[in-house]
C-alpha atoms as a PDB file:
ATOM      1  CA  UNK A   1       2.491  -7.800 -25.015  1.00  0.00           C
ATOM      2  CA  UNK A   2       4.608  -5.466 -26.289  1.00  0.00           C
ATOM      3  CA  UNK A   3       3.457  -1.424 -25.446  1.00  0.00           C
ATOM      4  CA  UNK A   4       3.160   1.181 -27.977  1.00  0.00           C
ATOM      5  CA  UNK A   5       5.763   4.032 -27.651  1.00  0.00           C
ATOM      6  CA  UNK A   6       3.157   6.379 -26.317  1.00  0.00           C
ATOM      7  CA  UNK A   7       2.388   3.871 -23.413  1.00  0.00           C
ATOM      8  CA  UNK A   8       5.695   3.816 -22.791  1.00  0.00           C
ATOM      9  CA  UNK A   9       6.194   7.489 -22.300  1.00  0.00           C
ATOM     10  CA  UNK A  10       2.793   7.087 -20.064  1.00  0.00           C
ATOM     11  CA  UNK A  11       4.071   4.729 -17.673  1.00  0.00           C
ATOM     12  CA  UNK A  12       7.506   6.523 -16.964  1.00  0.00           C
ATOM     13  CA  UNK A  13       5.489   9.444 -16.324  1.00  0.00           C
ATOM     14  CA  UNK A  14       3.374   7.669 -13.479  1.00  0.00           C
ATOM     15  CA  UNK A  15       6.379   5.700 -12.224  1.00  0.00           C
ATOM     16  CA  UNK A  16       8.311   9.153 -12.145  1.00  0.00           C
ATOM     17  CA  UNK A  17       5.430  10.742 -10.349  1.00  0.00           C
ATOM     18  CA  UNK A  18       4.569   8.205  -7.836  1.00  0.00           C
ATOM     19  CA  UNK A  19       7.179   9.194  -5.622  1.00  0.00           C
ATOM     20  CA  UNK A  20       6.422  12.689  -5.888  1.00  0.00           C
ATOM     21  CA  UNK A  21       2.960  12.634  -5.143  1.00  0.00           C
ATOM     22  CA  UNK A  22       3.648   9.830  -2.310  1.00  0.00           C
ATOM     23  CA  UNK A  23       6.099  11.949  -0.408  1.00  0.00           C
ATOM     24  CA  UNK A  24       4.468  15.849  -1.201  1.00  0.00           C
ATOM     25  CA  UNK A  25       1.025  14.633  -1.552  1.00  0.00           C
ATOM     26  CA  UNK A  26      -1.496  15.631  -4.094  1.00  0.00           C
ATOM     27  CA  UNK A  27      -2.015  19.142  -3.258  1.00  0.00           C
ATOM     28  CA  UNK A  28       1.746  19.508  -2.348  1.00  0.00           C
ATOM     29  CA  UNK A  29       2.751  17.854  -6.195  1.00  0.00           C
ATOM     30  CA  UNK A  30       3.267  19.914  -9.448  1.00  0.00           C
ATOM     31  CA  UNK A  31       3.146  19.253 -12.856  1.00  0.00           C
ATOM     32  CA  UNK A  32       6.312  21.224 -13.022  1.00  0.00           C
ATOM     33  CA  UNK A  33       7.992  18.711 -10.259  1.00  0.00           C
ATOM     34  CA  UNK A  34       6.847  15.929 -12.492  1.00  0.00           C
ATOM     35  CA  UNK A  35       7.980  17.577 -15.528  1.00  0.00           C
ATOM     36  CA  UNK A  36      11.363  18.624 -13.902  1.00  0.00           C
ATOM     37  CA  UNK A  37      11.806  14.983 -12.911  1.00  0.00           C
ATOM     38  CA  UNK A  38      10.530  12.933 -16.273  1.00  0.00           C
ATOM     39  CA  UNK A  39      12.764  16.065 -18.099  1.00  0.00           C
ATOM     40  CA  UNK A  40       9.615  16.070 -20.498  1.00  0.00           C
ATOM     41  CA  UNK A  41       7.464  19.308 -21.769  1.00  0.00           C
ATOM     42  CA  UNK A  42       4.090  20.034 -20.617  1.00  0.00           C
ATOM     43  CA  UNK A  43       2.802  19.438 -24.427  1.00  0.00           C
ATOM     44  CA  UNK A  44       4.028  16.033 -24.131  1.00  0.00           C
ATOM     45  CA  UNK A  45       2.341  15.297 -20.552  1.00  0.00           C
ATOM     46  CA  UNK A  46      -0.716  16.814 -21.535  1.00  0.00           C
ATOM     47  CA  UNK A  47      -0.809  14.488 -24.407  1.00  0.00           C
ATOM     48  CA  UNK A  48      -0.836  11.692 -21.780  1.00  0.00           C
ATOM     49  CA  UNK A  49      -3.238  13.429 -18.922  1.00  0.00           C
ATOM     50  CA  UNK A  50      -5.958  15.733 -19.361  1.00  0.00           C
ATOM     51  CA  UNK A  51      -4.669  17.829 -16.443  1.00  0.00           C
ATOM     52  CA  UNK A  52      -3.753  17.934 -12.975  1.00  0.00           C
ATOM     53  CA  UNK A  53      -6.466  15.824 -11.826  1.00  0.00           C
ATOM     54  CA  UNK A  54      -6.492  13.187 -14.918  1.00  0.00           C
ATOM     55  CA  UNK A  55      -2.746  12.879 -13.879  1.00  0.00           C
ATOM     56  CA  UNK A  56      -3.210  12.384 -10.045  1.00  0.00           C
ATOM     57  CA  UNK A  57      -6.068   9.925 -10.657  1.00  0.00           C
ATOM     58  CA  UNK A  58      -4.155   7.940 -12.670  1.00  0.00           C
ATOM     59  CA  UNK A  59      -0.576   8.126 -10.400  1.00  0.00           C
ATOM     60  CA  UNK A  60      -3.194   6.880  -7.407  1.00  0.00           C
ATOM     61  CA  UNK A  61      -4.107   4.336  -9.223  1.00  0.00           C
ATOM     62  CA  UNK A  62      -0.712   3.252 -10.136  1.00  0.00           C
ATOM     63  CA  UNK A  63       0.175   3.278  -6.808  1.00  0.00           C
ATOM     64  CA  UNK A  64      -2.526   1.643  -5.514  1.00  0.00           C
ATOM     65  CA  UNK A  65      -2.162  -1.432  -8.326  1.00  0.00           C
ATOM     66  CA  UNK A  66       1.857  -1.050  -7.549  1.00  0.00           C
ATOM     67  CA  UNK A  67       1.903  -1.725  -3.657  1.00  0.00           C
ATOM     68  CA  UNK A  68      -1.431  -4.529  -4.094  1.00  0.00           C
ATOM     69  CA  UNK A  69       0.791  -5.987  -6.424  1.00  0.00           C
ATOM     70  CA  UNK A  70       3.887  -6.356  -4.439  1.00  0.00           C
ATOM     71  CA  UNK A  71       2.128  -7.176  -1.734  1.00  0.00           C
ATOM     72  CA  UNK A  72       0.312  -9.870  -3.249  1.00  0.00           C
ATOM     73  CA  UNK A  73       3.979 -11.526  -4.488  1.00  0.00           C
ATOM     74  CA  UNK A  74       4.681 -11.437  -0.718  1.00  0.00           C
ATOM     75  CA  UNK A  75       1.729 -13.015   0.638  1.00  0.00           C
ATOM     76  CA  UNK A  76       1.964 -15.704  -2.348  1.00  0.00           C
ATOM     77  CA  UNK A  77       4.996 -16.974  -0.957  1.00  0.00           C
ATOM     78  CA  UNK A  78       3.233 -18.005   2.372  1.00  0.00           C
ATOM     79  CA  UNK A  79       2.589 -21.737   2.051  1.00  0.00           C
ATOM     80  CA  UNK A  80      -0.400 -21.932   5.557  1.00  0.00           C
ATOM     81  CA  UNK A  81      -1.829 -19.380   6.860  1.00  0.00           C
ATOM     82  CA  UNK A  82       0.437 -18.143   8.997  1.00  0.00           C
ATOM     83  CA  UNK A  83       2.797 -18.202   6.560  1.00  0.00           C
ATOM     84  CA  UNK A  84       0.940 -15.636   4.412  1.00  0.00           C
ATOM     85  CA  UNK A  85       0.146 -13.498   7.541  1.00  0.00           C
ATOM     86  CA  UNK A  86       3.579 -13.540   8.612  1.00  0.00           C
ATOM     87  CA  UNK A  87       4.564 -12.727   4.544  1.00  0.00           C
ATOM     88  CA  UNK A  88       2.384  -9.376   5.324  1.00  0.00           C
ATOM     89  CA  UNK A  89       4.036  -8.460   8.110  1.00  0.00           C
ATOM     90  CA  UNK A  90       7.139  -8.776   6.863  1.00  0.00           C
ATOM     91  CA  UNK A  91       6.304  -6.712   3.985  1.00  0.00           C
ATOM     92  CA  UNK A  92       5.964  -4.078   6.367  1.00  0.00           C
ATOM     93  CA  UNK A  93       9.353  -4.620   8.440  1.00  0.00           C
ATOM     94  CA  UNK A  94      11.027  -1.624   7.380  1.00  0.00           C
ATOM     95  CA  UNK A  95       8.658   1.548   7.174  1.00  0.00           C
ATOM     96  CA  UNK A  96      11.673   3.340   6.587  1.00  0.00           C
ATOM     97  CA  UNK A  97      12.338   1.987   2.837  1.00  0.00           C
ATOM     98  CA  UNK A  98       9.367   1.413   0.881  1.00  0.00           C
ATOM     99  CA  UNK A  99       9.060   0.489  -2.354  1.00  0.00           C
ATOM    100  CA  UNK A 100       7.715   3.787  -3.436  1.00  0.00           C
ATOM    101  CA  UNK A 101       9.796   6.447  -1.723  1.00  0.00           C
ATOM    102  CA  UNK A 102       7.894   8.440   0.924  1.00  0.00           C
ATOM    103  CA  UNK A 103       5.954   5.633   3.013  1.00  0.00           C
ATOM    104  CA  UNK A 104       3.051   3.511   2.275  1.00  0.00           C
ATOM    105  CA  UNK A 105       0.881   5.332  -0.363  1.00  0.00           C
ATOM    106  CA  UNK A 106      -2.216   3.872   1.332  1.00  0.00           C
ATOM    107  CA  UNK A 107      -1.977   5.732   4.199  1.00  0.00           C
ATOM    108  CA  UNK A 108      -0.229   8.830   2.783  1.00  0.00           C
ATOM    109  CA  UNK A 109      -3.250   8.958   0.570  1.00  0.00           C
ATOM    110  CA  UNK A 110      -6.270   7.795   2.696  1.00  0.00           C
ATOM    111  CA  UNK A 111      -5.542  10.911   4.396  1.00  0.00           C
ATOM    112  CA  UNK A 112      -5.214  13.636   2.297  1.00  0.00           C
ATOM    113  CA  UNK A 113      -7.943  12.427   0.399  1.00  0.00           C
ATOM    114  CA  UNK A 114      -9.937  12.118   3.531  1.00  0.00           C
ATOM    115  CA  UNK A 115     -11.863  14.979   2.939  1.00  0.00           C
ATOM    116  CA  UNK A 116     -10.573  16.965  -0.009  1.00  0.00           C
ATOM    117  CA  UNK A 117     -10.933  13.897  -2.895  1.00  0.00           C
ATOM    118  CA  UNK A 118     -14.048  12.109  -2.248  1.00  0.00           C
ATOM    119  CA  UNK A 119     -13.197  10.157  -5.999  1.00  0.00           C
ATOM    120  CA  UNK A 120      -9.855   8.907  -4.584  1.00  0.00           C
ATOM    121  CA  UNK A 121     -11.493   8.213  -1.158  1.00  0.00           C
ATOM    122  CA  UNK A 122     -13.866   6.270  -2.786  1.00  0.00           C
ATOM    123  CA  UNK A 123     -10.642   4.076  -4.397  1.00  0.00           C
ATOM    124  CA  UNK A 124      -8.772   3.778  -1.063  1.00  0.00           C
ATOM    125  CA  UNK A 125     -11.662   2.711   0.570  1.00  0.00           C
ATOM    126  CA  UNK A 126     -12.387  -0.259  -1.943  1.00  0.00           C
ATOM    127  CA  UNK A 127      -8.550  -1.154  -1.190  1.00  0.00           C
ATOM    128  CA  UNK A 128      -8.749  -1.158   1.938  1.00  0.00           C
ATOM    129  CA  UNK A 129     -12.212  -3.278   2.341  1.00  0.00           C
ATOM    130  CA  UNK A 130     -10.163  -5.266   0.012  1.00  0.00           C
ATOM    131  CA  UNK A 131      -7.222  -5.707   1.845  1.00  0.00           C
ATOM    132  CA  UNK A 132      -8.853  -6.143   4.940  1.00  0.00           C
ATOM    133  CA  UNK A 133     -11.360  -9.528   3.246  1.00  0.00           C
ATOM    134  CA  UNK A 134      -8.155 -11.050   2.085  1.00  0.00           C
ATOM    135  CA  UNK A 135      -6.520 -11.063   5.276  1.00  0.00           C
ATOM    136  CA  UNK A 136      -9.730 -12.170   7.059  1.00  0.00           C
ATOM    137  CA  UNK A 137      -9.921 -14.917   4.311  1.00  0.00           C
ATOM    138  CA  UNK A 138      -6.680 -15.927   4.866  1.00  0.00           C
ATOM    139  CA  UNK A 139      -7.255 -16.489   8.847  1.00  0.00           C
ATOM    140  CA  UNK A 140     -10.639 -17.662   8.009  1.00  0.00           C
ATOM    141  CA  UNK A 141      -8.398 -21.112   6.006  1.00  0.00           C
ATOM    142  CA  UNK A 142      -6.397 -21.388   8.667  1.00  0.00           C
ATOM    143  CA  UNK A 143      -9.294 -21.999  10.859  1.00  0.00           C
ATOM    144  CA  UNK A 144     -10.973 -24.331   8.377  1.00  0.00           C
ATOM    145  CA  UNK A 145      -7.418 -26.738   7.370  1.00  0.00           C
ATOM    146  CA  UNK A 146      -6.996 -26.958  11.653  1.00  0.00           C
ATOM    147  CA  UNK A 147      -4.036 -24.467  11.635  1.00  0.00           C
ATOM    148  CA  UNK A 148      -5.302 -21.871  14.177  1.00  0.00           C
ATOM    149  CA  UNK A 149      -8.518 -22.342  17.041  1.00  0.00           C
ATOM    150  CA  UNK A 150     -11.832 -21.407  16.287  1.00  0.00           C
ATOM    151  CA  UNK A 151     -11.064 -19.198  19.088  1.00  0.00           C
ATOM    152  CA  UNK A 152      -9.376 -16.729  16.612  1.00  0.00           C
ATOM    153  CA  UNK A 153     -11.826 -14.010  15.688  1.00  0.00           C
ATOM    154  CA  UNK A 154     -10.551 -13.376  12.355  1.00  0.00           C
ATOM    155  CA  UNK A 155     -12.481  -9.885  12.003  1.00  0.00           C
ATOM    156  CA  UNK A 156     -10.697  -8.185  14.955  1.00  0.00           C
ATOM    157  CA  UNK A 157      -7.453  -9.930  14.696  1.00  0.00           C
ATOM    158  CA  UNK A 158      -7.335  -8.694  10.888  1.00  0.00           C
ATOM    159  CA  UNK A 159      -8.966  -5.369  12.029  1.00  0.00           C
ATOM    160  CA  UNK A 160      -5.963  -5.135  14.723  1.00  0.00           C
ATOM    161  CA  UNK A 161      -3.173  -5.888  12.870  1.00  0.00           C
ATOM    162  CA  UNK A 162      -3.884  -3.938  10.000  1.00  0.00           C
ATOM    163  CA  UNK A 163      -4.890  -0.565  11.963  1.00  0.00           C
ATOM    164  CA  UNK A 164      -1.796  -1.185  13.839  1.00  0.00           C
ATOM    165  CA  UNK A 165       0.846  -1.829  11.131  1.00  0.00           C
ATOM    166  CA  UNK A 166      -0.435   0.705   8.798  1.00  0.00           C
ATOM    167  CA  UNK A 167      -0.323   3.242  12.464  1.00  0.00           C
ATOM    168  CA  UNK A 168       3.227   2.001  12.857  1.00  0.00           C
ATOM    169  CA  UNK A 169       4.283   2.669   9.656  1.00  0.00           C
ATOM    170  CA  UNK A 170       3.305   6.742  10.128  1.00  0.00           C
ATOM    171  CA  UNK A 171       4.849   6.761  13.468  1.00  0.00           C
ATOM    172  CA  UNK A 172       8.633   4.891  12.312  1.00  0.00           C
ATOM    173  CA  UNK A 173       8.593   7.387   9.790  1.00  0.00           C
ATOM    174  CA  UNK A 174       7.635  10.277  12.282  1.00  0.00           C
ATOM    175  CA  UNK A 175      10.484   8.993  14.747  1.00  0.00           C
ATOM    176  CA  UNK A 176      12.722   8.175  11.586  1.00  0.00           C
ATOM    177  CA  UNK A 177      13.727   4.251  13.475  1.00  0.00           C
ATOM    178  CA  UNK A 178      11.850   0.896  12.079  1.00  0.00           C
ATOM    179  CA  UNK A 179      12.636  -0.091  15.939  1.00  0.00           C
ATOM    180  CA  UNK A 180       9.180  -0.084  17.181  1.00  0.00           C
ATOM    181  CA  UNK A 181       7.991  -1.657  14.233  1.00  0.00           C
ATOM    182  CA  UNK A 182       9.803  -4.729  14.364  1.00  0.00           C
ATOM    183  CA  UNK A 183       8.736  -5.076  18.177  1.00  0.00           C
ATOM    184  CA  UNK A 184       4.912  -4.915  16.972  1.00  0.00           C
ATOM    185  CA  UNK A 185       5.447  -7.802  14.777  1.00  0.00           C
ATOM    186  CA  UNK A 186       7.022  -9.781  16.761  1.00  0.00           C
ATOM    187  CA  UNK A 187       3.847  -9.096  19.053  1.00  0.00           C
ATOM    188  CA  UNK A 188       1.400  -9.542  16.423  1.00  0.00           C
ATOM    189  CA  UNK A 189       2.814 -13.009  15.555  1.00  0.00           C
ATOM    190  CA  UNK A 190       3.137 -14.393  19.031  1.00  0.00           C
ATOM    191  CA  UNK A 191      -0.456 -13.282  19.421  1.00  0.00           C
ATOM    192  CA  UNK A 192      -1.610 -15.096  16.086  1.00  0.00           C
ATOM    193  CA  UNK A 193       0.579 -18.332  17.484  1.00  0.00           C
ATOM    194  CA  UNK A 194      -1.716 -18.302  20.683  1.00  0.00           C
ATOM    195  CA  UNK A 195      -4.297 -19.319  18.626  1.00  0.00           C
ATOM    196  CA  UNK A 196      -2.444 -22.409  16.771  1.00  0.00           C
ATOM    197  CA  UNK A 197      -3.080 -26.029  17.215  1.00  0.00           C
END
């Protein structure tokens, strides 16, 4: 499907914002660093948005659909289980190059919107319930096809590894080195290959 001219100028406006609002945050962005950076006038953005906060929903939600998207692609490629855990590690390997610059825009915005956004809490929330019943269901087949124990609690293994790589992720960016980041996966999938039969 081909899109109109005016949802073209849309979507470079949130794919030109994303990285703004991922690295400064949504108090920290500016229409005028989004205007500076699509070289666009306000008339034309305010055709688009309806204002600061129409815009930052909507960047949110591009980034949210961006990074589910990519990560979904990742986790596709996993042919078990395992496969598609290890696939979301992987996707995490380097904390210090992310698809949208500035980190993972879960995490930058689950906090900031913490307690200043409850609307955009409300979305991160959903994605991360989300995230976190795929990844159970995923463990939860590998249990069922005879690929990991029944030993494996799926909740608190999923629980686990996604507190700690999305922790990990904040604290390589912190230190500036993906070092300790690749030692956690390599811990995380050890751990997950205790539990295969």
């Amino acid at each position: 499907m081909m899109l109109t001219k005016a949802e073209r100028t849309k979507q470079f406006i949130l794919e030109t914002a994303a990285p703004i609002f991922n690295q400064k945050g949504i108090s920290g962005a500016n229409i005028d660093d989004v205007l500076e950076a699509a070289k666009l006038t306000k008339g034309c953005l305010y055709g688009h948005f309806e204002s600061k906060e129409d815009l930052s929903l909507q960047v949110v939600n591009y980034m949210l659909k961006c990074n589910g998207s990519k990560l979904a692609t990742a986790i596709s490629k996993g042919k078990t289980a395992k496969g598609k855990v290890f696939a979301f590690f992987d996707f995490y390997k380097d904390p210090l190059d992310t698809h949208i610059k500035g980190g993972c825009p879960v995490m930058n915005i689950a906090v900031e919107s913490d307690d200043n956004y409850p609307a955009i809490k409300e979305k991160i929330a959903a994605t991360l319930r989300s995230g976190q019943e795929l990844f159970v269901s995923i463990l939860n087949e590998g249990i069922e096809d005879g690929e990991f124990s029944n030993r494996l609690d799926s909740e608190i293994y999923a629980f686990k590894a996604f507190a700690a790589i999305e922790g990990a992720v904040i604290i390589c960016r912190s230190m500036n080195t993906a070092k300790p980041m690749r030692g956690l996966i390599k811990n995380l999938k050890e751990e997950l290959e205790s539990f295969a039969i």
